[in-house]
C-alpha atoms as a PDB file:
ATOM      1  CA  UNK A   1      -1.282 -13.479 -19.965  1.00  0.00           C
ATOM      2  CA  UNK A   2      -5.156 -11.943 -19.307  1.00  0.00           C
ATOM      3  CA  UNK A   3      -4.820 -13.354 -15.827  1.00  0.00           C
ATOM      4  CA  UNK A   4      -1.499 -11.729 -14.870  1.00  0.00           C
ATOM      5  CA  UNK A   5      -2.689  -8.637 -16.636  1.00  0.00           C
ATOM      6  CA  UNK A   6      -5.695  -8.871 -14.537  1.00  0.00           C
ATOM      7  CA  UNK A   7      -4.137  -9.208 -11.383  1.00  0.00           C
ATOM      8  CA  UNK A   8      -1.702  -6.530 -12.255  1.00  0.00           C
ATOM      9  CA  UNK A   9      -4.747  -3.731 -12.875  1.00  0.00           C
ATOM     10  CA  UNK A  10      -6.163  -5.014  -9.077  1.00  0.00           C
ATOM     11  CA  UNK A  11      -2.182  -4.456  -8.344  1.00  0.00           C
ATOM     12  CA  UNK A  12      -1.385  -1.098  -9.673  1.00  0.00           C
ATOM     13  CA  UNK A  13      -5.365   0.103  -8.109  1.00  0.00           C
ATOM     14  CA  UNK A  14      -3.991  -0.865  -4.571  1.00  0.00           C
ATOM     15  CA  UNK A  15      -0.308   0.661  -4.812  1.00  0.00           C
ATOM     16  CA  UNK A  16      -1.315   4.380  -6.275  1.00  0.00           C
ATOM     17  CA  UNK A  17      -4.711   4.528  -4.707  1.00  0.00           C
ATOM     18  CA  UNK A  18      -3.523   3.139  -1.054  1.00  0.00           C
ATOM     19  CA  UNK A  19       0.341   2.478  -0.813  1.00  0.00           C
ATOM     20  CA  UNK A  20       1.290   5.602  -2.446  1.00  0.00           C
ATOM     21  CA  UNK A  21      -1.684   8.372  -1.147  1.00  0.00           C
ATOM     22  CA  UNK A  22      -0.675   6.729   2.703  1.00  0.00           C
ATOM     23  CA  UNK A  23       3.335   7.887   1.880  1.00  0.00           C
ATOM     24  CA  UNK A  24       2.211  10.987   0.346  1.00  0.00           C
ATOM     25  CA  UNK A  25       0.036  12.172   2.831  1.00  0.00           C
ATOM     26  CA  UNK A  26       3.222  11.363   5.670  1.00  0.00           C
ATOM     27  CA  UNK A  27       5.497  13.245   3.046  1.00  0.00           C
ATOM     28  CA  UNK A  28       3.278  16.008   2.897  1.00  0.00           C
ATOM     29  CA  UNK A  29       3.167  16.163   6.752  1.00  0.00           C
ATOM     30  CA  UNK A  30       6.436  16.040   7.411  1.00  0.00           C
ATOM     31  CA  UNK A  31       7.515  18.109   5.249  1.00  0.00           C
ATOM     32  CA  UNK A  32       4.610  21.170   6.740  1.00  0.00           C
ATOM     33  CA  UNK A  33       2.703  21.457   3.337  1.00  0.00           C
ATOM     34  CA  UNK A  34      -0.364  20.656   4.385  1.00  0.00           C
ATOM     35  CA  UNK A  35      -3.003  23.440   4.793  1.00  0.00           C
ATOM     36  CA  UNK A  36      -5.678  21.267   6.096  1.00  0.00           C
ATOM     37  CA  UNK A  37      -6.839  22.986   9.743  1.00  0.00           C
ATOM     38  CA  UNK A  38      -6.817  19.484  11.716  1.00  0.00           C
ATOM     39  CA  UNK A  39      -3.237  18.994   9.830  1.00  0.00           C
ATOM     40  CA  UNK A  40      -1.650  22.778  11.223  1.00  0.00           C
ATOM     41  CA  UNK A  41      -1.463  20.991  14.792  1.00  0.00           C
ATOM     42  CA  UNK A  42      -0.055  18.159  14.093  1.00  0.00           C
ATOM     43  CA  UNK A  43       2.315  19.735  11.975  1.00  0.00           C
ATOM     44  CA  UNK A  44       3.474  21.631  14.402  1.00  0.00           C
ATOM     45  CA  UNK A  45       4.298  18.888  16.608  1.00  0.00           C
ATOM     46  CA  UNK A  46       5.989  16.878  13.887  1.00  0.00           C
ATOM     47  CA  UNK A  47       8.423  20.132  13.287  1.00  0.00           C
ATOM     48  CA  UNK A  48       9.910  19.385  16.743  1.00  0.00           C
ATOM     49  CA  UNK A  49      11.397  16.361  15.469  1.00  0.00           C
ATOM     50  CA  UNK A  50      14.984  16.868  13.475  1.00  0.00           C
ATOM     51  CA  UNK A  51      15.427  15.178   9.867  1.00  0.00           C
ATOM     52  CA  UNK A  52      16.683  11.787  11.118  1.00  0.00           C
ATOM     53  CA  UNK A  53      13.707  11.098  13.271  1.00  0.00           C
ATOM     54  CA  UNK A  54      11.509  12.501  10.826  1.00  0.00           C
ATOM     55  CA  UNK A  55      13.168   9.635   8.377  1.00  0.00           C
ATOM     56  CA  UNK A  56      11.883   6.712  10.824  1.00  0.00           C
ATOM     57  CA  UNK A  57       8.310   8.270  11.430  1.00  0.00           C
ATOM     58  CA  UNK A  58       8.081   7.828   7.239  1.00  0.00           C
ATOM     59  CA  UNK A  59       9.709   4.531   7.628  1.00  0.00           C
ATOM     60  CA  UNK A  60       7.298   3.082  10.655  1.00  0.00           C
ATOM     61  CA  UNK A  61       4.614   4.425   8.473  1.00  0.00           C
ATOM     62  CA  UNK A  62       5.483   2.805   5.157  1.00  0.00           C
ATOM     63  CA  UNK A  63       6.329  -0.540   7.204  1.00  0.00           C
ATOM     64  CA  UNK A  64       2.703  -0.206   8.610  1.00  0.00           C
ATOM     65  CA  UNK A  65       0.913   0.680   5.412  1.00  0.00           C
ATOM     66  CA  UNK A  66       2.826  -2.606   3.462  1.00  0.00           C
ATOM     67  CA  UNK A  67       2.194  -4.949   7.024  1.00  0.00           C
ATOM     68  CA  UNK A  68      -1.494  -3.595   6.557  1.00  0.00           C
ATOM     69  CA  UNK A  69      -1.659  -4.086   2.698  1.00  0.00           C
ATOM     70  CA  UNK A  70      -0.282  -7.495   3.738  1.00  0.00           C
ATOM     71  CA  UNK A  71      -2.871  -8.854   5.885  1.00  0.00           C
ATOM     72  CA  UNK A  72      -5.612  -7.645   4.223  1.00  0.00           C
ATOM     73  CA  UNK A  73      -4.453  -9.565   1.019  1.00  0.00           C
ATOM     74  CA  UNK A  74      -3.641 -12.637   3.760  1.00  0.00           C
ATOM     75  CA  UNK A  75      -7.218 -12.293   4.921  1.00  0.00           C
ATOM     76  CA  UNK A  76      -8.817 -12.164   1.240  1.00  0.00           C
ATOM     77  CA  UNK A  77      -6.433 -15.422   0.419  1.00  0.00           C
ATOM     78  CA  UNK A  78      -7.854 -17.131   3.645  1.00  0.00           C
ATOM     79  CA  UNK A  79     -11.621 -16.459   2.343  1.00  0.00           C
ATOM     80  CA  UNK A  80     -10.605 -17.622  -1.098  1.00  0.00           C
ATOM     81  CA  UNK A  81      -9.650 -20.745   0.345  1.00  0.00           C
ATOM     82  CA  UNK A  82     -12.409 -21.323   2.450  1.00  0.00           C
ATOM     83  CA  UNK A  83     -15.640 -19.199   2.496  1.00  0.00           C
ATOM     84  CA  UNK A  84     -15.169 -17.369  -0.370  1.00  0.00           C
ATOM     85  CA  UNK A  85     -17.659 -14.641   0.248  1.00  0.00           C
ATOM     86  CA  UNK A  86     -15.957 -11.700  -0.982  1.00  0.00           C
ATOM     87  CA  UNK A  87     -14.431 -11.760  -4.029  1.00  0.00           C
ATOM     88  CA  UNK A  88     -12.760  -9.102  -5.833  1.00  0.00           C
ATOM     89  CA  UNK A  89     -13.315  -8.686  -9.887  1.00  0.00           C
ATOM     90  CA  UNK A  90     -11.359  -8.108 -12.361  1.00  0.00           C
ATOM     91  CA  UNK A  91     -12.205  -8.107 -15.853  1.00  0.00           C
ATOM     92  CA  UNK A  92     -14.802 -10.993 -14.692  1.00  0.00           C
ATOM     93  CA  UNK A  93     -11.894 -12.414 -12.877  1.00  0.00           C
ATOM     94  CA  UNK A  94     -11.234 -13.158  -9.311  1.00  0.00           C
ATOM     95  CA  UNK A  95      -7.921 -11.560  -8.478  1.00  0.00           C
ATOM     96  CA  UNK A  96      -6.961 -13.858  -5.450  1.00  0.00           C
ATOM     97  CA  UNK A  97      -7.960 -17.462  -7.544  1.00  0.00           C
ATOM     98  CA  UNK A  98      -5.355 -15.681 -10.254  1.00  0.00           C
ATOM     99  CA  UNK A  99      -2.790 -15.665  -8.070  1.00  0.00           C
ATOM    100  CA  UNK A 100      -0.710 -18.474  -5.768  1.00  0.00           C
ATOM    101  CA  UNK A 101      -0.486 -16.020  -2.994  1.00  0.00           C
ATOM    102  CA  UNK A 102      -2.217 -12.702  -3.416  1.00  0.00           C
ATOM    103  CA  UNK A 103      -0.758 -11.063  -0.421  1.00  0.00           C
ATOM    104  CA  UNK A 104       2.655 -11.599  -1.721  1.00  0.00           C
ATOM    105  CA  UNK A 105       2.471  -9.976  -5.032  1.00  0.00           C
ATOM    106  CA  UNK A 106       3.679  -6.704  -3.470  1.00  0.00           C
ATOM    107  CA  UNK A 107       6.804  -7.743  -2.746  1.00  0.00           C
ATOM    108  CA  UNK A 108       9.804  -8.496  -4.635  1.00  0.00           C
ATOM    109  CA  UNK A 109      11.699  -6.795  -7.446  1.00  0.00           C
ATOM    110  CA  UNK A 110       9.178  -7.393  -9.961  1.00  0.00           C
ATOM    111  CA  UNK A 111       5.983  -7.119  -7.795  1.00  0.00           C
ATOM    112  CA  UNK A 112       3.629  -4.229  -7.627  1.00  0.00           C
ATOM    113  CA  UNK A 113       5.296  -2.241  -5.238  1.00  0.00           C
ATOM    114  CA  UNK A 114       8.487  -1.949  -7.176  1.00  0.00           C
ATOM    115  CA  UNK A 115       6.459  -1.890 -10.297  1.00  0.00           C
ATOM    116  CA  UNK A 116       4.120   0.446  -9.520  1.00  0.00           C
ATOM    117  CA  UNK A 117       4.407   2.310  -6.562  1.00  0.00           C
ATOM    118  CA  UNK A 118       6.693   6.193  -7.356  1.00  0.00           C
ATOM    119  CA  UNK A 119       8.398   5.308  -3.826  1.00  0.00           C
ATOM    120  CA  UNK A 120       9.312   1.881  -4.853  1.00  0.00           C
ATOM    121  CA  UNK A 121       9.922  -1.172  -3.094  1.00  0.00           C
ATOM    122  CA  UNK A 122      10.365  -1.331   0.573  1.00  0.00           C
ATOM    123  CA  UNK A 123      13.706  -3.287   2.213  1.00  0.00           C
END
């Protein structure tokens, strides 16, 4: 149980701090409520587009934040199995050696993403 709770901290650390503050940030683009000057521009441009478009911009960039999540996880499981020159610690634990395939502990109904992320799971 310490392992998967381990694993889980490393888990819910990715989705709020990365998953989540990527969709928020698009969210808070596309819906103009951003008041940061190199935002107001881009903003502008994204007001052009009409609600359904504006749908599939926040859907390219969720798909791009999980594909990116992904490989980095991938990448971290390939060291683990070979080099092993950058681990990541959890409670004195390595995450990826706690896990039979780090990179796919987003997905699913019971991984991270659907655990811990406020926009859920993606399809």
């Amino acid at each position: 149980m310490k392992s998967k709770q381990s694993l889980d901290i490393f888990g819910e650390f990715l989705v709020k701090n990365l998953r989540d503050k990527g969709i928020e940030n698009i969210e808070t683009l596309l819906k103009n409520k951003s008041k940061a000057p190199s935002n107001l521009k881009l903003q502008t441009e994204i007001n052009k587009f009409d609600e359904s478009q504006k749908e599939l911009i926040k859907e390219i960039v969720i798909r791009s934040i999980d594909v990116a999540i992904h490989d980095f996880l991938f990448s971290l499981q390939e060291l683990a199995d070979f080099e092993n020159n950058i681990q990541i610690l959890v409670n004195g634990k390595n995450i990826v050696e706690l896990s039979d395939g780090i990179h796919g502990e987003s997905y699913s109904e019971d991984g991270w993403n659907a655990k811990f992320s406020q926009y859920g799971r993606s399809e």
